[in-house]
Protein backbone atom coordinates (compact mmCIF):
# COMPACT_ATOMS: atom_id res chain seq x y z
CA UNK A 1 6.08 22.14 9.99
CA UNK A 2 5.46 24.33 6.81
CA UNK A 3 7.02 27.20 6.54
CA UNK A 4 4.38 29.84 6.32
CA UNK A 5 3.68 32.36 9.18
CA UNK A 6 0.19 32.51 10.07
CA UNK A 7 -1.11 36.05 10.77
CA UNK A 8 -4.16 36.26 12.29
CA UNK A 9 -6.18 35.53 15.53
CA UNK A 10 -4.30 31.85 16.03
CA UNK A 11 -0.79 32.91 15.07
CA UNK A 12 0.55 32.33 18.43
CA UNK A 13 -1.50 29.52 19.26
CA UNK A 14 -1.49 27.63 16.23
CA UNK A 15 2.38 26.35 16.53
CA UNK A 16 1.63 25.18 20.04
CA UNK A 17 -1.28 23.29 18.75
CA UNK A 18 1.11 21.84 15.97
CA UNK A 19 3.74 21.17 18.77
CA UNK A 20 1.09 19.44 20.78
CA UNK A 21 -0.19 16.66 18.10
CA UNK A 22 3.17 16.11 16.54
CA UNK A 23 4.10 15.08 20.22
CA UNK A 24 1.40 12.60 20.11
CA UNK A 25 3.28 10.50 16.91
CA UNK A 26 1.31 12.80 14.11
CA UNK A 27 3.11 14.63 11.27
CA UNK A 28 0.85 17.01 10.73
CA UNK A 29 1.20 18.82 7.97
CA UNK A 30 -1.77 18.66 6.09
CA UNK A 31 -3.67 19.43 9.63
CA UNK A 32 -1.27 22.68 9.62
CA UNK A 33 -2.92 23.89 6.62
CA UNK A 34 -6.33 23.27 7.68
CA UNK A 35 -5.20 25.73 10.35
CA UNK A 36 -3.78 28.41 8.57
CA UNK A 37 -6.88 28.37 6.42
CA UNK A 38 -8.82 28.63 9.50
CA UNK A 39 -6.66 31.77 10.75
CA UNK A 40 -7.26 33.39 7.75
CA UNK A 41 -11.23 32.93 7.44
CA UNK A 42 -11.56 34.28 11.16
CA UNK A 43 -9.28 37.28 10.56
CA UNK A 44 -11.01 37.96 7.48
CA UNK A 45 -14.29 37.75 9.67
CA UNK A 46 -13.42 40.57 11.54
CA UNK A 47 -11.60 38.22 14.71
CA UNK A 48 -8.53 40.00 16.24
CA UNK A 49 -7.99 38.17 19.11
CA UNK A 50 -8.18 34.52 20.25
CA UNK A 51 -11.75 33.32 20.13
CA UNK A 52 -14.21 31.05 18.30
CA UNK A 53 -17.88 32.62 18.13
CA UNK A 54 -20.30 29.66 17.09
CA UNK A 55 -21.73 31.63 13.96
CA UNK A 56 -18.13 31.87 12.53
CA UNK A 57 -17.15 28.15 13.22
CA UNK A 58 -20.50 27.07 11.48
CA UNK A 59 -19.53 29.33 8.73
CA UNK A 60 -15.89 27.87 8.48
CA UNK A 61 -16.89 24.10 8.67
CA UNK A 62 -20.13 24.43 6.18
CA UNK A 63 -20.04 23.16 2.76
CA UNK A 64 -18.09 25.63 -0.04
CA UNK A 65 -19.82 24.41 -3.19
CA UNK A 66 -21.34 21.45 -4.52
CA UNK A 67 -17.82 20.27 -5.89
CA UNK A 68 -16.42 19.77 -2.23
CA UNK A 69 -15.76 16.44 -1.36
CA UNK A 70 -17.27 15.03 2.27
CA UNK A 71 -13.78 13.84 3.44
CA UNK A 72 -12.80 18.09 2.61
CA UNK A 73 -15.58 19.16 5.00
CA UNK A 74 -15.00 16.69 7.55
CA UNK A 75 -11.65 17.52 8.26
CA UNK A 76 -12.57 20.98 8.51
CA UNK A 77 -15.04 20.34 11.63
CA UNK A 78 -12.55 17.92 13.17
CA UNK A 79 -9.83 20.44 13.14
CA UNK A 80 -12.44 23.33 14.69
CA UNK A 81 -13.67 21.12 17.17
CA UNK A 82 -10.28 19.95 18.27
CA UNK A 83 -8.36 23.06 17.64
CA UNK A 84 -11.50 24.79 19.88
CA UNK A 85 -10.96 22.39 22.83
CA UNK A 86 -7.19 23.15 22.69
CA UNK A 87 -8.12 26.43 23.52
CA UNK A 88 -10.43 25.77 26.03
CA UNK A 89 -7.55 23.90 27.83
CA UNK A 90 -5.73 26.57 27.86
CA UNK A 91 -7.86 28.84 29.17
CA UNK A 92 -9.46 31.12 26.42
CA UNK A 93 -12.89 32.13 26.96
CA UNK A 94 -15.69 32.76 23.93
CA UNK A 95 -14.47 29.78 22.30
CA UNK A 96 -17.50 27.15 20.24
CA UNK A 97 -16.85 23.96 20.35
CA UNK A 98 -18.33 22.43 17.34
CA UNK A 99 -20.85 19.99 18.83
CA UNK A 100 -22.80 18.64 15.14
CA UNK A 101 -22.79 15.64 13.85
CA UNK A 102 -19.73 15.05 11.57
CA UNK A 103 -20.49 14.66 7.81
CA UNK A 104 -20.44 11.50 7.06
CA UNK A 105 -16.64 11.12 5.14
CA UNK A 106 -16.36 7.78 3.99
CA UNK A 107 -19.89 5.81 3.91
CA UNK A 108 -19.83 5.31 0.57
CA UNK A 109 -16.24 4.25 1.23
CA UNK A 110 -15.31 0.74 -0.18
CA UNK A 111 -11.60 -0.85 -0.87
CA UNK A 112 -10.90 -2.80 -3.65
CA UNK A 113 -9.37 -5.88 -3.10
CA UNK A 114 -7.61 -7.39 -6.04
CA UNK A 115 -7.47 -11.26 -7.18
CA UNK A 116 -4.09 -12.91 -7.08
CA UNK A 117 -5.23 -12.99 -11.11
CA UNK A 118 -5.34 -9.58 -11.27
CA UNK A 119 -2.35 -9.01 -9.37
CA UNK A 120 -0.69 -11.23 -12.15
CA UNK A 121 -2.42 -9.35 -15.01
CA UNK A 122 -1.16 -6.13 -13.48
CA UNK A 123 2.50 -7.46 -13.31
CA UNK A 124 2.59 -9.25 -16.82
CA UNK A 125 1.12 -6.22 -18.33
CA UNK A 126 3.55 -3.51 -16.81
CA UNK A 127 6.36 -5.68 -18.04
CA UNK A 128 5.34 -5.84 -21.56
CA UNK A 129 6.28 -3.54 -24.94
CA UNK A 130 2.33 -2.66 -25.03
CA UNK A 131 3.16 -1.10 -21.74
CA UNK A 132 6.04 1.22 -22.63
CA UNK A 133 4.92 1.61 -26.12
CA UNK A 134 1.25 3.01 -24.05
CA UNK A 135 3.12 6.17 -22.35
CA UNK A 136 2.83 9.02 -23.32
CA UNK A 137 5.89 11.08 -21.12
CA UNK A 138 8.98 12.71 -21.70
CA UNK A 139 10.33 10.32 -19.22
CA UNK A 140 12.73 7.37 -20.96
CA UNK A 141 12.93 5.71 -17.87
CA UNK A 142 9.08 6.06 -16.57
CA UNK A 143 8.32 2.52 -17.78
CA UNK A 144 11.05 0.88 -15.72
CA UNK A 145 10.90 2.79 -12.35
CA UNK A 146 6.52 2.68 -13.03
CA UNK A 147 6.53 -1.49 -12.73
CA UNK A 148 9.45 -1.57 -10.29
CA UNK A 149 7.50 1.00 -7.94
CA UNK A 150 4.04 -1.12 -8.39
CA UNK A 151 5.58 -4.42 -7.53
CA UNK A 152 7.42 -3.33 -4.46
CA UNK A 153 4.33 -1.24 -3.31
CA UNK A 154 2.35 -4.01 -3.48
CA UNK A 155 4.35 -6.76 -2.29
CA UNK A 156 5.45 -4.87 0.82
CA UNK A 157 2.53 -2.92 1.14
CA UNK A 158 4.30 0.39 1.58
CA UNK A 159 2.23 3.66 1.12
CA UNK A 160 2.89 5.42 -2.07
CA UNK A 161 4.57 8.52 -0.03
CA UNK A 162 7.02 5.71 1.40
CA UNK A 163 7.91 4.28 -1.96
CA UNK A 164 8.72 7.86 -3.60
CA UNK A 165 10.71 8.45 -0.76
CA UNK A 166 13.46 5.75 -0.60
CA UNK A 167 16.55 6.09 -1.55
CA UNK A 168 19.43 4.18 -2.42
CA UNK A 169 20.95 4.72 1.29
CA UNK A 170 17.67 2.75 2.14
CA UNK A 171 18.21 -0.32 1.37
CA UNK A 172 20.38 -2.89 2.57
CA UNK A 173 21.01 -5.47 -0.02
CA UNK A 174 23.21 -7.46 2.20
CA UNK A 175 20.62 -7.95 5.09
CA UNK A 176 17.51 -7.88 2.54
CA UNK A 177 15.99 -4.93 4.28
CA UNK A 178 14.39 -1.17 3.56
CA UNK A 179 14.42 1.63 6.02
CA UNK A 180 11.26 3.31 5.71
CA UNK A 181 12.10 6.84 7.48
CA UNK A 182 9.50 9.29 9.25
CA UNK A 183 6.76 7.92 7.52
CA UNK A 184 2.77 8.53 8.80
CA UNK A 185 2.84 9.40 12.25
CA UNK A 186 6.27 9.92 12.69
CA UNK A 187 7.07 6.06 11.93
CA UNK A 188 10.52 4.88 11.12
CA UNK A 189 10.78 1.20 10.49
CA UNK A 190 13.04 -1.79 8.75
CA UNK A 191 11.16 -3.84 6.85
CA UNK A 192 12.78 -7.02 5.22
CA UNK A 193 12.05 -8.31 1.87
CA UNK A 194 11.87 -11.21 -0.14
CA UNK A 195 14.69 -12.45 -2.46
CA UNK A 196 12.23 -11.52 -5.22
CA UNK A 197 11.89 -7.99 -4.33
CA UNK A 198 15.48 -7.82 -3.98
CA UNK A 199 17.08 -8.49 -6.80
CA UNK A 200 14.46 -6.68 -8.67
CA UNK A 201 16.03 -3.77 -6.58
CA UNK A 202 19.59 -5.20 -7.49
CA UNK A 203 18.50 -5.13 -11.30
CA UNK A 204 16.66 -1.73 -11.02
CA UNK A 205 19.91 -0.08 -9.31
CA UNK A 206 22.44 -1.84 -11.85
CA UNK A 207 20.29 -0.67 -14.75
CA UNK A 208 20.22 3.19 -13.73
CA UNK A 209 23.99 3.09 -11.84
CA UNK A 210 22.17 5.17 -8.65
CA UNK A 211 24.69 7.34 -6.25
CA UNK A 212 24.03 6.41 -2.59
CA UNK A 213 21.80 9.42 -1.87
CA UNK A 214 19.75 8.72 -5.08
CA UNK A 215 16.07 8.83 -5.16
CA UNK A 216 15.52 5.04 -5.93
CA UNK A 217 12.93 5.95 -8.38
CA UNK A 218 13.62 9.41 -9.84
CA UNK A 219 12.37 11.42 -12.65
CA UNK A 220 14.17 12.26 -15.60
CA UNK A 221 14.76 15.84 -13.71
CA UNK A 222 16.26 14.07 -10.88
CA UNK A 223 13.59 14.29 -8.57
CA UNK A 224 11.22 11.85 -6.99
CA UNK A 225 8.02 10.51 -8.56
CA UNK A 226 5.05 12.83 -7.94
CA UNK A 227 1.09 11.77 -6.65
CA UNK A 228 0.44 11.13 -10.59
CA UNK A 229 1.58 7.71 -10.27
CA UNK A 230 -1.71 7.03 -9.54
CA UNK A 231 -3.42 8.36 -12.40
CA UNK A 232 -1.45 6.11 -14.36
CA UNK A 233 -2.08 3.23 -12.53
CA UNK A 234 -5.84 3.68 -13.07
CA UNK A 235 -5.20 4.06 -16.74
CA UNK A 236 -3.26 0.64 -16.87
CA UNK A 237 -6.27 -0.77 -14.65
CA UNK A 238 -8.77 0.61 -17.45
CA UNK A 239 -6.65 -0.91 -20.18
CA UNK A 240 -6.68 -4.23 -18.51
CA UNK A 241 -10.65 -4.10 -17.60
CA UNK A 242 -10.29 -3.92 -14.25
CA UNK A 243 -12.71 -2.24 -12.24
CA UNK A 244 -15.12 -1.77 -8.97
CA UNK A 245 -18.30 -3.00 -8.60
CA UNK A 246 -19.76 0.94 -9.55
CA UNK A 247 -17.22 0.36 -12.68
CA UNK A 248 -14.62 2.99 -11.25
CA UNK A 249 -10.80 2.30 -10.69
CA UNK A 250 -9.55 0.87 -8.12
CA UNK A 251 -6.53 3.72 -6.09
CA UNK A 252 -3.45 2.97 -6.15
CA UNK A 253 -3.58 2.55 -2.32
CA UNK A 254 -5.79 -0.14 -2.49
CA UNK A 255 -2.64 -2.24 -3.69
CA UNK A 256 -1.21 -1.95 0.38
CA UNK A 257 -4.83 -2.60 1.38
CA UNK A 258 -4.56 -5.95 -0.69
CA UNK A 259 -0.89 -6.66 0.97
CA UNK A 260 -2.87 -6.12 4.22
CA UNK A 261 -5.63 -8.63 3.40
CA UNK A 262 -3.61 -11.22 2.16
CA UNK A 263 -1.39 -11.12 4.45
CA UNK A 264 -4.00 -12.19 7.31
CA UNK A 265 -5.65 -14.44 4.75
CA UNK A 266 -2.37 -15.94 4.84
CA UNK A 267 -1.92 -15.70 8.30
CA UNK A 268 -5.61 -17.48 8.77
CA UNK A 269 -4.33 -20.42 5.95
CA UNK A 270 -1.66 -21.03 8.32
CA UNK A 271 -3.90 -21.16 11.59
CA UNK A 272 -1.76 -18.79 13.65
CA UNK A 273 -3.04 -16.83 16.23
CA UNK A 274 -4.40 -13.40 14.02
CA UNK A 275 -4.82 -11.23 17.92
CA UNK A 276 -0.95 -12.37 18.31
CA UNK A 277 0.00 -11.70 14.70
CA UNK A 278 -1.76 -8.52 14.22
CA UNK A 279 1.07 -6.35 16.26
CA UNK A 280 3.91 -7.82 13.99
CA UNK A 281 2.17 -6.55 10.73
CA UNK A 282 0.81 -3.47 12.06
CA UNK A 283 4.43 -2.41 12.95
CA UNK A 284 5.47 -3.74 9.32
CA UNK A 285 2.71 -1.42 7.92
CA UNK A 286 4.13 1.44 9.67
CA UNK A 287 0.49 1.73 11.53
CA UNK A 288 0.26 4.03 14.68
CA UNK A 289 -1.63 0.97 16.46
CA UNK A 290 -2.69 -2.36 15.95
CA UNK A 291 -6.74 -0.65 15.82
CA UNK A 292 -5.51 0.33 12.17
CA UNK A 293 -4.75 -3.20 11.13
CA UNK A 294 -7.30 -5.13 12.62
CA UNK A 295 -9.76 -3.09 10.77
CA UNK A 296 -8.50 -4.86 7.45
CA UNK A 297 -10.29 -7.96 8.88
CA UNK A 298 -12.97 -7.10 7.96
CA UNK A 299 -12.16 -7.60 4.63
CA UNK A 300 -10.79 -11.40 4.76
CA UNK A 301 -12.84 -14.22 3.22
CA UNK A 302 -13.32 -15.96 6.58
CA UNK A 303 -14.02 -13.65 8.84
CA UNK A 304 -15.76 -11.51 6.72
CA UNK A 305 -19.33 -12.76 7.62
CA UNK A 306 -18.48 -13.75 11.02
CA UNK A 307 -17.20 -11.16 12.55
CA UNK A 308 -19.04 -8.85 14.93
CA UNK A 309 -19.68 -5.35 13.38
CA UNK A 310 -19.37 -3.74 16.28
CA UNK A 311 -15.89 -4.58 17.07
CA UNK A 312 -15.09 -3.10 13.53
CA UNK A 313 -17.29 0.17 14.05
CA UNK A 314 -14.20 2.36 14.89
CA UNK A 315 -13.53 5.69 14.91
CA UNK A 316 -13.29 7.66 12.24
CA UNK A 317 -10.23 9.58 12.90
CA UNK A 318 -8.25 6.49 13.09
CA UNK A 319 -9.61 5.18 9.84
CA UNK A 320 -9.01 8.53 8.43
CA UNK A 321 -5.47 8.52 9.07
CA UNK A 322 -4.81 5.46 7.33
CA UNK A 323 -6.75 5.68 4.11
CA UNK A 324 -7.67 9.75 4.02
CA UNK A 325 -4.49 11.53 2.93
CA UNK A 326 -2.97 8.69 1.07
CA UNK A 327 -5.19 7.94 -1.20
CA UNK A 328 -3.78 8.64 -4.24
């Protein structure tokens, strides 16, 4: 959990809440900010002890400004509503539950699935001189960990947190396997790899001479890679003329939700069973359940106009915890 003390109304509650959902498989730090925030708005409301008075909730979950994004105020009435009926559990009286209709987060919300052309582009391109000779970083070595971190992301459609975060301790080159530790919700799994992917490893690790606790891909400082990955990725996906539909980028998440879709495309090519397959790749995604994965179905070529809607209506906290935070 983060470090800072909360001081108002929620200080004592707020840890058991955090307590509480990290039991159920969720990290939760980003939720543990929320809730700080929250503490803070209600003490600076005038609230000195533990309740939740409807006009202050409605005040807390509202829209800021006309630069706030949906997904922003829809996390902030999940946590009030959830945090609320915490409290109601517990016993507190005075206490809103927030009982609106979420904002809408993500209906405008659309993945970008790239071609196995584009994919190609993408890797030919990072590879070149035009590439390196493009950056503009202080970084010698940005070039060689950037194309190494974009081809393992994609072929093992690992989260760009879970990239940044291996090290060289990580990988087992004997057994062709990554340990992906305490990932999203808590997930710690081995994930094996092609021959490609490893002896791209073998020739990335050779090349920089890595000590066993190493960050496989670190900075010039000796850190790990930050978030801005991504905003280079989009600017090698503008040099290449690869866009959306609405002629945006494409995220660099959208690279794992490509792994995911291929994957059952692949799985479809093959005629296997996807309902018996689904499990094994939503445990190789590091997913909390196989609700997460099947929702990539959706997105196949053959099942994309067959399938019945309804069954991919889900909840939006589950699709939320996939593709909210991550998407960088």
């Amino acid at each position: 959990m983060n470090n800072t003390v909360c001081t108002g109304p929620f200080k004592d509650m707020i840890p058991l809440y955090v307590k509480y959902k990290q039991s159920q498989g969720y990290k939760y730090e980003s939720g543990f900010k929320l809730l700080n925030a929250m503490d803070k708005y209600f003490s600076e409301q005038g609230c000195i002890k533990i309740e939740m008075p409807k006009k202050i909730v409605l005040n807390f979950c509202k829209r800021k400004n006309d630069k706030e994004s949906c997904n922003t105020i829809y996390k902030r009435q999940h946590i009030a509503k959830e945090f609320a009926l915490f409290l109601k559990e517990q016993g507190y009286q005075n206490i809103y539950v927030y009982d609106y209709e979420y904002l809408n987060s993500h209906s405008n919300f659309q993945p970008y699935i790239f071609t196995d052309e584009e994919i190609k582009k993408i890797f030919k391109y990072i590879d070149s001189l035009d590439f390196k000779d493009s950056l503009n970083v202080k970084d010698k070595n940005y070039a060689d960990n950037f194309k190494t971190i974009i081809k393992l992301t994609y072929c093992c459609g690992l989260r760009s947190s879970e990239v940044r975060n291996i090290k060289l301790r990580d990988i087992n080159f004997n057994d062709g396997t990554i340990l992906i530790r305490e990932s999203k919700n808590n997930c710690t799994r081995l994930l094996p790899v092609s021959n490609t992917i490893l002896d791209i490893l073998k020739e990335h690790n050779k090349k920089f001479n890595l000590s066993i606790n190493d960050y496989v891909f670190k900075s010039y400082k000796g850190k790990k890679y930050d978030k801005h990955l991504s905003e280079k990725f989009k600017e090698v996906l503008k040099n290449l003329n690869i866009t959306t539909e609405t002629g945006n980028s494409p995220r660099f998440h959208d690279l794992r939700f490509t792994f995911a879709v291929k994957s059952l495309e692949k799985m479809q090519d093959e005629n296997q069973d996807i309902y018996c397959t689904l499990p094994i790749l939503s445990v190789y995604m590091g997913h909390k359940n196989v609700i997460s994965t099947e929702y990539y179905l959706k997105y196949t070529k053959s099942v994309r106009d067959k399938i019945n809607n309804k069954m991919l209506d889900f909840n939006k906290e589950i699709f939320l915890e996939e593709n909210g935070e991550e998407n960088e």
